[in-house]
N, C-alpha and C. Protein backbone atom coordinates (compact mmCIF):
# COMPACT_ATOMS: atom_id res chain seq x y z
N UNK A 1 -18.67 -19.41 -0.63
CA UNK A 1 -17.33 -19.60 -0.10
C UNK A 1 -16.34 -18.81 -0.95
N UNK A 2 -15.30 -17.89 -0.66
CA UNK A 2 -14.42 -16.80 -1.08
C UNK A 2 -12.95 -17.81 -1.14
N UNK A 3 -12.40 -17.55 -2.50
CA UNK A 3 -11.06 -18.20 -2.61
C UNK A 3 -10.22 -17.08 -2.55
N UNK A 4 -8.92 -18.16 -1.02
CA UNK A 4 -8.35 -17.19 -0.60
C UNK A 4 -6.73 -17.47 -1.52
N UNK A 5 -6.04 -17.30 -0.91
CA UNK A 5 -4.90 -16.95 -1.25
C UNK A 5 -3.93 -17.23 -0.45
N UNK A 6 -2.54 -18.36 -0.67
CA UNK A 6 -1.76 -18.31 1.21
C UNK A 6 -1.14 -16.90 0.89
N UNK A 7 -0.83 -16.41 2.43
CA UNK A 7 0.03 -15.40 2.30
C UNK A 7 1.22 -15.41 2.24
N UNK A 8 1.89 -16.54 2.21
CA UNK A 8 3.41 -16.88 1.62
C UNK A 8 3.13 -16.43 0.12
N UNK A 9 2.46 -16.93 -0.70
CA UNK A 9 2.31 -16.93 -2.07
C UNK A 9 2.40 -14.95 -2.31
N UNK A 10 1.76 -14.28 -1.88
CA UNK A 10 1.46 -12.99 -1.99
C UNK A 10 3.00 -12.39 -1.71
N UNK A 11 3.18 -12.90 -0.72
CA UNK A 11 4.82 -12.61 -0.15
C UNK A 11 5.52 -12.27 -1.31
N UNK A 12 5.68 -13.47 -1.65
CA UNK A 12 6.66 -14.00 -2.70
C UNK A 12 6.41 -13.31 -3.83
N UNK A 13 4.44 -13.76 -4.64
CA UNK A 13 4.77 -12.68 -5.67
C UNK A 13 5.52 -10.96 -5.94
N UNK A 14 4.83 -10.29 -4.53
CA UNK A 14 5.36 -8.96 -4.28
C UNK A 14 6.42 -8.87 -4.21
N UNK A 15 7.40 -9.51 -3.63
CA UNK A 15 8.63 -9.62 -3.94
C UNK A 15 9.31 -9.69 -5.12
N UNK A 16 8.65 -10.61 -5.73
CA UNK A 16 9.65 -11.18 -6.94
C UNK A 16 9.46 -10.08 -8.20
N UNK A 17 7.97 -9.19 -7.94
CA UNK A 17 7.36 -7.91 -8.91
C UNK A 17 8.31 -7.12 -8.70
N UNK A 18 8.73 -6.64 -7.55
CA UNK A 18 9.49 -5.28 -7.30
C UNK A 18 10.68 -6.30 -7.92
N UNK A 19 11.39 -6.89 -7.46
CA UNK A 19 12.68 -6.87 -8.06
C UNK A 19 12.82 -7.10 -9.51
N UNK A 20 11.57 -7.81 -10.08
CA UNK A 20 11.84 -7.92 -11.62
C UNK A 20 11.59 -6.77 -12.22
N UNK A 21 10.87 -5.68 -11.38
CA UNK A 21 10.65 -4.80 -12.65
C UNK A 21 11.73 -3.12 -12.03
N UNK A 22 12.25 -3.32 -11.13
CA UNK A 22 13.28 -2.76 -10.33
C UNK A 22 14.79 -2.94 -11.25
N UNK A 23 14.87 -4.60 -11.10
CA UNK A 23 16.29 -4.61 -11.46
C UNK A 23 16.18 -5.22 -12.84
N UNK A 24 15.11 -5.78 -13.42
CA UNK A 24 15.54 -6.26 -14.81
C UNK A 24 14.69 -5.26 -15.72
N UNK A 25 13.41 -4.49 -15.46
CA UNK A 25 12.79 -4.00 -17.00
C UNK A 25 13.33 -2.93 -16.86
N UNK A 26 13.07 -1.94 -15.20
CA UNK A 26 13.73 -0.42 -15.60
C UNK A 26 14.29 -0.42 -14.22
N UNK A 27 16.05 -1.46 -14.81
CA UNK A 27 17.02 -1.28 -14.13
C UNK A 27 17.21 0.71 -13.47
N UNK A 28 17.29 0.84 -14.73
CA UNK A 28 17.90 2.78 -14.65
C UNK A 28 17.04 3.74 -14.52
N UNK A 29 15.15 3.17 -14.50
CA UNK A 29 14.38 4.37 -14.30
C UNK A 29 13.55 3.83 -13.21
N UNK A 30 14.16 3.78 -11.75
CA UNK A 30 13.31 3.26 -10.98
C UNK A 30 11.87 4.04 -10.82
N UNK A 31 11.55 5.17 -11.57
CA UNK A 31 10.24 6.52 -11.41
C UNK A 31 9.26 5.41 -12.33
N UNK A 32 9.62 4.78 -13.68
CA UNK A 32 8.83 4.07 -14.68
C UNK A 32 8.73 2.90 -13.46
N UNK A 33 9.57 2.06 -12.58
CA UNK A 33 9.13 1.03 -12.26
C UNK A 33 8.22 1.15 -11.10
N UNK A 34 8.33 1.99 -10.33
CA UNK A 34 7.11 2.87 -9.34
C UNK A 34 5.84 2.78 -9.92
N UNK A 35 5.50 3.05 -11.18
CA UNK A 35 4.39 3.71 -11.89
C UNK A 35 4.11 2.54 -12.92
N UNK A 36 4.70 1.56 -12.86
CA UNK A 36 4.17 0.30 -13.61
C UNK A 36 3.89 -0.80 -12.33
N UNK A 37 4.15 -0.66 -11.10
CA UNK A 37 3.93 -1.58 -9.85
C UNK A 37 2.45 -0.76 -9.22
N UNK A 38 2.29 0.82 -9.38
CA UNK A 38 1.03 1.31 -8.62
C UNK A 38 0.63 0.86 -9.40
N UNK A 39 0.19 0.82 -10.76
CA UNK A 39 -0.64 0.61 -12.16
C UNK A 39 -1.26 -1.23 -11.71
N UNK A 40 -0.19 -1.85 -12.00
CA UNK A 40 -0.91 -3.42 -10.91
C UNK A 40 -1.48 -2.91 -10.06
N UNK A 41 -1.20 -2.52 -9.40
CA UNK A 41 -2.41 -2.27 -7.92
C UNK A 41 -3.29 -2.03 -8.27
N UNK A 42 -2.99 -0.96 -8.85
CA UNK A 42 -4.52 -0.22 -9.52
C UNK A 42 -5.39 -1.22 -9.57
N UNK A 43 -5.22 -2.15 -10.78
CA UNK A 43 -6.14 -2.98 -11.67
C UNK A 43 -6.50 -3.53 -10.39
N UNK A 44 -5.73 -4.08 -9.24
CA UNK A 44 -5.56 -5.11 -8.71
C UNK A 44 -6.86 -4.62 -7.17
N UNK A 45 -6.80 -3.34 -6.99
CA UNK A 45 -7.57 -2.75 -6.24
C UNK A 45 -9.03 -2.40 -6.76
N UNK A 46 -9.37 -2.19 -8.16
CA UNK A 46 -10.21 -1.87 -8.45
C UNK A 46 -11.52 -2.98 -8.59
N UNK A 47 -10.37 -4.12 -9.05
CA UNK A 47 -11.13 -5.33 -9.31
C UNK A 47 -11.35 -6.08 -8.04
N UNK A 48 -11.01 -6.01 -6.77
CA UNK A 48 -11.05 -6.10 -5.39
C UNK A 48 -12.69 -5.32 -4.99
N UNK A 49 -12.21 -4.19 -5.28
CA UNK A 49 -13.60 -2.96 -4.96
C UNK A 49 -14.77 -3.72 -5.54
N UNK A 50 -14.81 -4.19 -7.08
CA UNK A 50 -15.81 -4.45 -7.62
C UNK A 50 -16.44 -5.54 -6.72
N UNK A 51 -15.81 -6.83 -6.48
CA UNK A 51 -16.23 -7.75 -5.66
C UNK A 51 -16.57 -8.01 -4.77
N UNK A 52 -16.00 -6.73 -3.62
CA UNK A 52 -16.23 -6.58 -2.20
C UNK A 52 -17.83 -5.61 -2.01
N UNK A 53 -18.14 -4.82 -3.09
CA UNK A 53 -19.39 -4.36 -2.95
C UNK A 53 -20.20 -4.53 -3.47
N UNK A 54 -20.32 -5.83 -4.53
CA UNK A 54 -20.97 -5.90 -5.65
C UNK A 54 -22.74 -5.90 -4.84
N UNK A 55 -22.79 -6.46 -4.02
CA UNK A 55 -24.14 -6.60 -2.96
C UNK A 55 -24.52 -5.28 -1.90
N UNK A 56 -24.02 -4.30 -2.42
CA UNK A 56 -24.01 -3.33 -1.44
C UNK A 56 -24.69 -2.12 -2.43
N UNK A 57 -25.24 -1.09 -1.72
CA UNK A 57 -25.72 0.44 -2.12
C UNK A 57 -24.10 1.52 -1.97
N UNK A 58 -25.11 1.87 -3.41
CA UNK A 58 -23.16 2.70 -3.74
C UNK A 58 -22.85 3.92 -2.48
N UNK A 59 -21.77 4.29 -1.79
CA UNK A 59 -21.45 5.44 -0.59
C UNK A 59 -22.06 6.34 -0.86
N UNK A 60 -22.80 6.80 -0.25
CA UNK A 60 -22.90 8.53 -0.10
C UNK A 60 -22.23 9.46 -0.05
N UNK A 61 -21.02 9.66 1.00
CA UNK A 61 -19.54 10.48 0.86
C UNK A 61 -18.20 10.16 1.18
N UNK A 62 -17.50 10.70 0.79
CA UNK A 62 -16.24 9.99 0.71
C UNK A 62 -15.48 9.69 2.09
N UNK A 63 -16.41 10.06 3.23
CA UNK A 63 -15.95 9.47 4.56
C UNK A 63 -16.80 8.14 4.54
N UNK A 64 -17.92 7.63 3.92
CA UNK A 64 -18.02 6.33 4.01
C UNK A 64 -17.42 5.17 3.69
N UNK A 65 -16.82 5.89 1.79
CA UNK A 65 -16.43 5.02 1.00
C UNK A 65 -14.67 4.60 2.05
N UNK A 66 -14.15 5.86 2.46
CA UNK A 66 -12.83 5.60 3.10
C UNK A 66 -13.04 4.90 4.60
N UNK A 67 -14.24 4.62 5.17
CA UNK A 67 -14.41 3.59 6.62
C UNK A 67 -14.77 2.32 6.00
N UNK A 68 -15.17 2.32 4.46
CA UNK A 68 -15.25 0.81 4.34
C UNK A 68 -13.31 0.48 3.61
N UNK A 69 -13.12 1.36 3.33
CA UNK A 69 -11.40 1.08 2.73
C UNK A 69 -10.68 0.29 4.68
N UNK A 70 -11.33 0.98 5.17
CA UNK A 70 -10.74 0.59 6.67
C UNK A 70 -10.89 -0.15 6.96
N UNK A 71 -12.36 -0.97 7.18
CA UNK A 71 -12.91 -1.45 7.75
C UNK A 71 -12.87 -2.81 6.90
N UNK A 72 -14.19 -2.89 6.04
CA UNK A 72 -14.01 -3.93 5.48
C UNK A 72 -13.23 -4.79 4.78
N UNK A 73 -12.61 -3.55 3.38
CA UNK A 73 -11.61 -3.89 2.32
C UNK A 73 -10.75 -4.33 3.08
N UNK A 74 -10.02 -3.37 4.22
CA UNK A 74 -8.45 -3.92 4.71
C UNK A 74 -8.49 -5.29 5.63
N UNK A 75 -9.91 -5.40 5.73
CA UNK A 75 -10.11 -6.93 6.94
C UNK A 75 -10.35 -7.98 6.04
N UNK A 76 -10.68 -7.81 4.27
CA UNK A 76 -10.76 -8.51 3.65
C UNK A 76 -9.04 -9.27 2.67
N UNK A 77 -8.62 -7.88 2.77
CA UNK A 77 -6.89 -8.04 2.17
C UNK A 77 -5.98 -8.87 3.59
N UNK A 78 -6.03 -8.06 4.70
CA UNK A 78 -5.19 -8.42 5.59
C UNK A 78 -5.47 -8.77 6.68
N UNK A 79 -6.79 -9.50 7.08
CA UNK A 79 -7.16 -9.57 7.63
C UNK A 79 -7.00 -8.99 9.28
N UNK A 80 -7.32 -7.59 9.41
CA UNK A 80 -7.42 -6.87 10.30
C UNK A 80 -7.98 -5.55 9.92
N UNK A 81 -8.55 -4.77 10.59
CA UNK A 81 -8.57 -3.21 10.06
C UNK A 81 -7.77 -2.60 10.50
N UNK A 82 -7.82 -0.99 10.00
CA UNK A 82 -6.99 -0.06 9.85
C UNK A 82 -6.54 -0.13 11.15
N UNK A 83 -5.70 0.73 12.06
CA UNK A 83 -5.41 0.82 13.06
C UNK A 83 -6.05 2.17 13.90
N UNK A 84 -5.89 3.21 12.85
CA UNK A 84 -6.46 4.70 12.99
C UNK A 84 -6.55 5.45 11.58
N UNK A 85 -7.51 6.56 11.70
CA UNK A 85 -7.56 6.43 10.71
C UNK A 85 -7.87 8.28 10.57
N UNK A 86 -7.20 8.85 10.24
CA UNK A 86 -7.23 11.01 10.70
C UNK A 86 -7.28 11.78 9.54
N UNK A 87 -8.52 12.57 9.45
CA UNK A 87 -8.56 13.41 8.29
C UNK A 87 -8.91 14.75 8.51
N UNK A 88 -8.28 15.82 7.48
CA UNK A 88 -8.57 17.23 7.52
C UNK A 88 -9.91 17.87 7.51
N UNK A 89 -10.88 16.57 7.09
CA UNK A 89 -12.46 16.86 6.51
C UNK A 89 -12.18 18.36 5.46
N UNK A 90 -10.81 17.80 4.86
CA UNK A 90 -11.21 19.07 3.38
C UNK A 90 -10.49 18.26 2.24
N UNK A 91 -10.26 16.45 2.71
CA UNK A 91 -10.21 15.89 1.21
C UNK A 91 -8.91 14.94 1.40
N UNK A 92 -8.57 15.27 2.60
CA UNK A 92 -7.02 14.05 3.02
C UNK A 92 -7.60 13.46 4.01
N UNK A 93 -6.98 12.04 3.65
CA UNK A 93 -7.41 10.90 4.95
C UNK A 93 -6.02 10.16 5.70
N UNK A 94 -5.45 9.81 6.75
CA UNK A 94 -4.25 9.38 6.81
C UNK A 94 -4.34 7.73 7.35
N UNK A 95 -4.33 6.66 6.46
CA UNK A 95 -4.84 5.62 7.00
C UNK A 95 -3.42 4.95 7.75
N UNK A 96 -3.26 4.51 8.84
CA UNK A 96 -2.57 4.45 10.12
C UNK A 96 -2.33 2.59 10.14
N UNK A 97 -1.11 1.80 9.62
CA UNK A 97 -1.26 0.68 9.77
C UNK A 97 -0.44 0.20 10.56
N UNK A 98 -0.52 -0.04 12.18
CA UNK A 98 0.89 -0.14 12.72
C UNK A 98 1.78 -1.31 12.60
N UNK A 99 1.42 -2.62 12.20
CA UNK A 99 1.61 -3.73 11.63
C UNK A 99 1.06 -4.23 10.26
N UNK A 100 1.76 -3.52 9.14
CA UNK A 100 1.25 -3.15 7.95
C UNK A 100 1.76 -5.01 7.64
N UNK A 101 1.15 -5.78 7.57
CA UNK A 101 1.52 -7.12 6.94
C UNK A 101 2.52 -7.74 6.03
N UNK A 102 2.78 -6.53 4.54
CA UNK A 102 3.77 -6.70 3.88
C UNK A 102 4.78 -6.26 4.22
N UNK A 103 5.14 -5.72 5.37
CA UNK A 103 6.35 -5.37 5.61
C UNK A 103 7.10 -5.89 7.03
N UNK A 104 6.11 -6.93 7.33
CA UNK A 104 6.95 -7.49 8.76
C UNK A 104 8.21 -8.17 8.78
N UNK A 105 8.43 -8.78 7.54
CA UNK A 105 9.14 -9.68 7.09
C UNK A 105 10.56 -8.26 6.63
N UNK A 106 10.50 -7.66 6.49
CA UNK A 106 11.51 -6.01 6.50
C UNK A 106 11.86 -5.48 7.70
N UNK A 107 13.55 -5.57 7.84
CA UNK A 107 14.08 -4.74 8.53
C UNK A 107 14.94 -4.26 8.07
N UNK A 108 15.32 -3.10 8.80
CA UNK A 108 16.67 -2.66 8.62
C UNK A 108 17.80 -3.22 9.92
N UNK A 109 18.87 -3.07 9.76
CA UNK A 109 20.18 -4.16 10.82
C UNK A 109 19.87 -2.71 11.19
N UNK A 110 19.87 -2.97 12.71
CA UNK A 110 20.21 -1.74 13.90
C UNK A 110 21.50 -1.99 14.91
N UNK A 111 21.76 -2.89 14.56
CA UNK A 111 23.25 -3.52 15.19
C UNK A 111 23.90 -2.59 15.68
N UNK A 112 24.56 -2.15 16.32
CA UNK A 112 25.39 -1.36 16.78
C UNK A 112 26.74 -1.50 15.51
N UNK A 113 27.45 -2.34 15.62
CA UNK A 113 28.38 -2.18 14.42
C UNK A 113 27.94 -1.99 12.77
N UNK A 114 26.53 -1.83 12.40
CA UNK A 114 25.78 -1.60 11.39
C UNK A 114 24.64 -0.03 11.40
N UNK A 115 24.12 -0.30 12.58
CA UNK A 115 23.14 0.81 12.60
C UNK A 115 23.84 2.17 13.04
N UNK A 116 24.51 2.57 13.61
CA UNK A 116 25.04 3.58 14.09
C UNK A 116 26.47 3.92 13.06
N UNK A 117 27.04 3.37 12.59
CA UNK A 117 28.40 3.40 11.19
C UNK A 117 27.66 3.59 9.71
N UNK A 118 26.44 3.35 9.91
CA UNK A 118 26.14 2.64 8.86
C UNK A 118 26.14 4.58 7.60
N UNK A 119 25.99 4.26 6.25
CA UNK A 119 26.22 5.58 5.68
C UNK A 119 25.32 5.90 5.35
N UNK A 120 24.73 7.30 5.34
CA UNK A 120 23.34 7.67 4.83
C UNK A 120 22.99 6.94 3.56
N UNK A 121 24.06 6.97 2.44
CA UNK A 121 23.71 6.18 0.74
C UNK A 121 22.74 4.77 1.39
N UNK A 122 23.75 4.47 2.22
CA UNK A 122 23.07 2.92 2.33
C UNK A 122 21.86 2.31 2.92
N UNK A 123 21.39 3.33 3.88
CA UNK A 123 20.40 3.50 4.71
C UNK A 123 19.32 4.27 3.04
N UNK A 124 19.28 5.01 2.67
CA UNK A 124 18.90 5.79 1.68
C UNK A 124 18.53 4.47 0.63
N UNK A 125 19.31 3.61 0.34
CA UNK A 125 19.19 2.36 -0.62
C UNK A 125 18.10 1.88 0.09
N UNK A 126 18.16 1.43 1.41
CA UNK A 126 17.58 0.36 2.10
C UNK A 126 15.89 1.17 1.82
N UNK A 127 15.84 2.39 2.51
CA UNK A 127 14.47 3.34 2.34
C UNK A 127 13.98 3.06 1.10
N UNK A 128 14.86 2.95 -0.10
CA UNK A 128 14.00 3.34 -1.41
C UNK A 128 13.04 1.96 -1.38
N UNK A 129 14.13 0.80 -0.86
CA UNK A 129 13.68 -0.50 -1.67
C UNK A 129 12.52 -0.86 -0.85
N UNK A 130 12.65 -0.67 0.37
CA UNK A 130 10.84 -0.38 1.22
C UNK A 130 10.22 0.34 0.75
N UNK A 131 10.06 1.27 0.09
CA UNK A 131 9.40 2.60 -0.55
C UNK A 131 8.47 1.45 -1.78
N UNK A 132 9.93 1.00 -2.67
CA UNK A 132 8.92 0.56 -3.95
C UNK A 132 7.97 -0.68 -3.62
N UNK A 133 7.62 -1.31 -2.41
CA UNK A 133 7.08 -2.69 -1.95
C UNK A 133 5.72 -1.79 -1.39
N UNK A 134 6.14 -0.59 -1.32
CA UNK A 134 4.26 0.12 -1.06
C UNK A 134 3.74 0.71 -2.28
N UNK A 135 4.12 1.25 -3.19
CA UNK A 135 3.43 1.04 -4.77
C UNK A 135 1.91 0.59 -4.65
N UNK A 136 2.42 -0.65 -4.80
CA UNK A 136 1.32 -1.95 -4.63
C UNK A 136 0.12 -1.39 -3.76
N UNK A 137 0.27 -1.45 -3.03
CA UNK A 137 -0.69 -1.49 -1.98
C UNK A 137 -1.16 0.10 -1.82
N UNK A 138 -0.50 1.34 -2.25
CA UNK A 138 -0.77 2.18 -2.63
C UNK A 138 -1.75 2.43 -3.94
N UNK A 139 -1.01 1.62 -5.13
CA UNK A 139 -2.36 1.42 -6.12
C UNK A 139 -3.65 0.47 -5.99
N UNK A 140 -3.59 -0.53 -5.13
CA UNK A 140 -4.54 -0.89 -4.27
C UNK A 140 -5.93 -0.08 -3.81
N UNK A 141 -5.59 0.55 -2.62
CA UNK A 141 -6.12 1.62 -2.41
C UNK A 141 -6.73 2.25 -3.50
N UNK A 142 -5.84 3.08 -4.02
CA UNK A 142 -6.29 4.20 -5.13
C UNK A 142 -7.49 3.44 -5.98
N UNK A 143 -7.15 2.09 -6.65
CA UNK A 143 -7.98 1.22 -7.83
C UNK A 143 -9.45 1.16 -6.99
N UNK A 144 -9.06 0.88 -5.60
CA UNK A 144 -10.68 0.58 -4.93
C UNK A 144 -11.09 1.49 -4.97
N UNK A 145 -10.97 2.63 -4.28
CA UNK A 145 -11.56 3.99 -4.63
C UNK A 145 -12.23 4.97 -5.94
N UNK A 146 -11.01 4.29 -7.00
CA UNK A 146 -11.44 4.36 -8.17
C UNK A 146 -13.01 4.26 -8.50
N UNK A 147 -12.84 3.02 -7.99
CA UNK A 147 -14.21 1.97 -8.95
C UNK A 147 -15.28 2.37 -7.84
N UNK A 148 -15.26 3.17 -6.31
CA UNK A 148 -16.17 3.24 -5.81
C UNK A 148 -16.18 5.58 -6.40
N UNK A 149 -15.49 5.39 -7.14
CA UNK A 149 -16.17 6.76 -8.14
C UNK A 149 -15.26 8.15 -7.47
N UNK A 150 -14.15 7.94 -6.34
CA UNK A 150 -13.15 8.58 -5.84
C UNK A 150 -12.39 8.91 -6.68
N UNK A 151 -11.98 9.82 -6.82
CA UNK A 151 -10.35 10.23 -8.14
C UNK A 151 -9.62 10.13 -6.69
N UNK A 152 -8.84 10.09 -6.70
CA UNK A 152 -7.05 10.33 -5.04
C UNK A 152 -6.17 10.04 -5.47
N UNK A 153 -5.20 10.15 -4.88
CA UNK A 153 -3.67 10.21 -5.00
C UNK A 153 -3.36 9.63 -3.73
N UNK A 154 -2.57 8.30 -4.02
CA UNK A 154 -2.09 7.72 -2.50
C UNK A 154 -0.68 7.34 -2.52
N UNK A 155 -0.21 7.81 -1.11
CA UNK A 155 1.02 7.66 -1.10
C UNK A 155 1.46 6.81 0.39
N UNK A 156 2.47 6.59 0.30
CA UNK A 156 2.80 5.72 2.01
C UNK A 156 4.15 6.88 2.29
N UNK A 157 4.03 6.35 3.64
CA UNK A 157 4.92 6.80 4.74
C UNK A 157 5.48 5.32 5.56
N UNK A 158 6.60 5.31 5.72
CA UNK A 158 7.56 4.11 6.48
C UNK A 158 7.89 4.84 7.74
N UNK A 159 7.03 4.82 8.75
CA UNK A 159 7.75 5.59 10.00
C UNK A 159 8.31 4.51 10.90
N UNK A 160 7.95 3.27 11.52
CA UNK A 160 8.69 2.76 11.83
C UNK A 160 8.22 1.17 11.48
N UNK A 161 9.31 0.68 11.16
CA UNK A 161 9.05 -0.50 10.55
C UNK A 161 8.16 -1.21 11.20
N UNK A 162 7.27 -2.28 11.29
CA UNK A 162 6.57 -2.29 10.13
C UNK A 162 5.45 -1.60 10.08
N UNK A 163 5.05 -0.62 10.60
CA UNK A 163 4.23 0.39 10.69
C UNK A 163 4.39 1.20 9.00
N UNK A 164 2.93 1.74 9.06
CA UNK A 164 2.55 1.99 7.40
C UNK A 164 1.79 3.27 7.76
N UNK A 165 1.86 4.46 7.01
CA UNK A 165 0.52 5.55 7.33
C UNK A 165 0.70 5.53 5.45
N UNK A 166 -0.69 5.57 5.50
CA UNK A 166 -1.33 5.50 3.74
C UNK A 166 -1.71 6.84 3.86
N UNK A 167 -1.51 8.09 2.70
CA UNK A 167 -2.02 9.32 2.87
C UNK A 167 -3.08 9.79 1.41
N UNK A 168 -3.90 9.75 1.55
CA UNK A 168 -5.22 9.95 0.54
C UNK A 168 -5.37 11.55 0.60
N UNK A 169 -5.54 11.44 -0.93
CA UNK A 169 -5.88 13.20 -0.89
C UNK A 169 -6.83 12.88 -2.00
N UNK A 170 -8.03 13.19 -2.06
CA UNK A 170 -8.97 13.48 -2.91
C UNK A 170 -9.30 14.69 -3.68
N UNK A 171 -8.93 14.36 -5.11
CA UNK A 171 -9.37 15.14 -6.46
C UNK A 171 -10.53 15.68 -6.20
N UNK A 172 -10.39 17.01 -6.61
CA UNK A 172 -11.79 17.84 -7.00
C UNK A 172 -12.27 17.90 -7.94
């Protein structure tokens, strides 16, 4: 039997990470607080990877290891898989989440007296602070991959709320 986790609780911690280390450790270098929130993931993905395959034969190539990132891992985190999932077959993967879970609870006001007045700065604020809540789940990724022997670089895309595209590029 697997101990789960509510997803209020996850909510909340992710939340309360970005803003403590956003607005109280590196108020003024939001680049250090980016890179101390992927770094959790990291750990947080890798040690995920270890557990989710510990009973399994290690991948053969890195289109396996990235259909079980789809398939299994993401049905084990969020319970669903990927949505789609499109690669160059020369080392980028684009994982496609159209109801990315951590971000349903995120909008932006489209109001007519808000969305259409509204000023690029502020819209630009609103982008970053969705930006730093994928970190996480970006070092996620990356940590599982890690530990299944992948070097990558992962990044997100916010195309429309709550829609997620994860973009993997694999180290040579």
């Amino acid at each position: 039997m697997g101990r789960e986790v509510s997803e209020s609780c996850i909510d909340s911690l992710l939340i309360e990470m970005v803003s403590t280390y956003c607005n109280r450790f590196y108020a003024n270098k939001p680049e250090l607080a980016a890179r101390r929130i992927e770094a959790i993931g990291y750990q947080v993905g890798h040690q995920l990877s270890e557990r989710y395959t510990m009973e399994r034969p290690r991948f053969s190539d890195h289109l396996e290891a990235i259909k079980f990132i789809c398939k299994d891992f993401w049905s084990e985190l969020f319970k669903k898989q990927i949505d789609n999932l499109k690669t160059n077959h020369r080392g980028t993967f684009v994982l496609q989440d159209n109801r990315f879970r951590w971000l349903t609870r995120m909008s932006i006001d489209q109001s007519p007296e808000n969305g259409a007045s509204e000023e690029p700065s502020i819209m630009a604020d609103e982008k970053a602070v969705e930006s730093m809540h994928l970190y996480f789940p970006c070092g996620i990724i990356r940590g599982a991959l890690s530990n299944l022997g992948i070097p990558c670089a992962v990044s997100a895309d916010i195309s429309n709320l709550p829609a997620c595209s994860f973009v993997i590029r694999i180290k040579a």
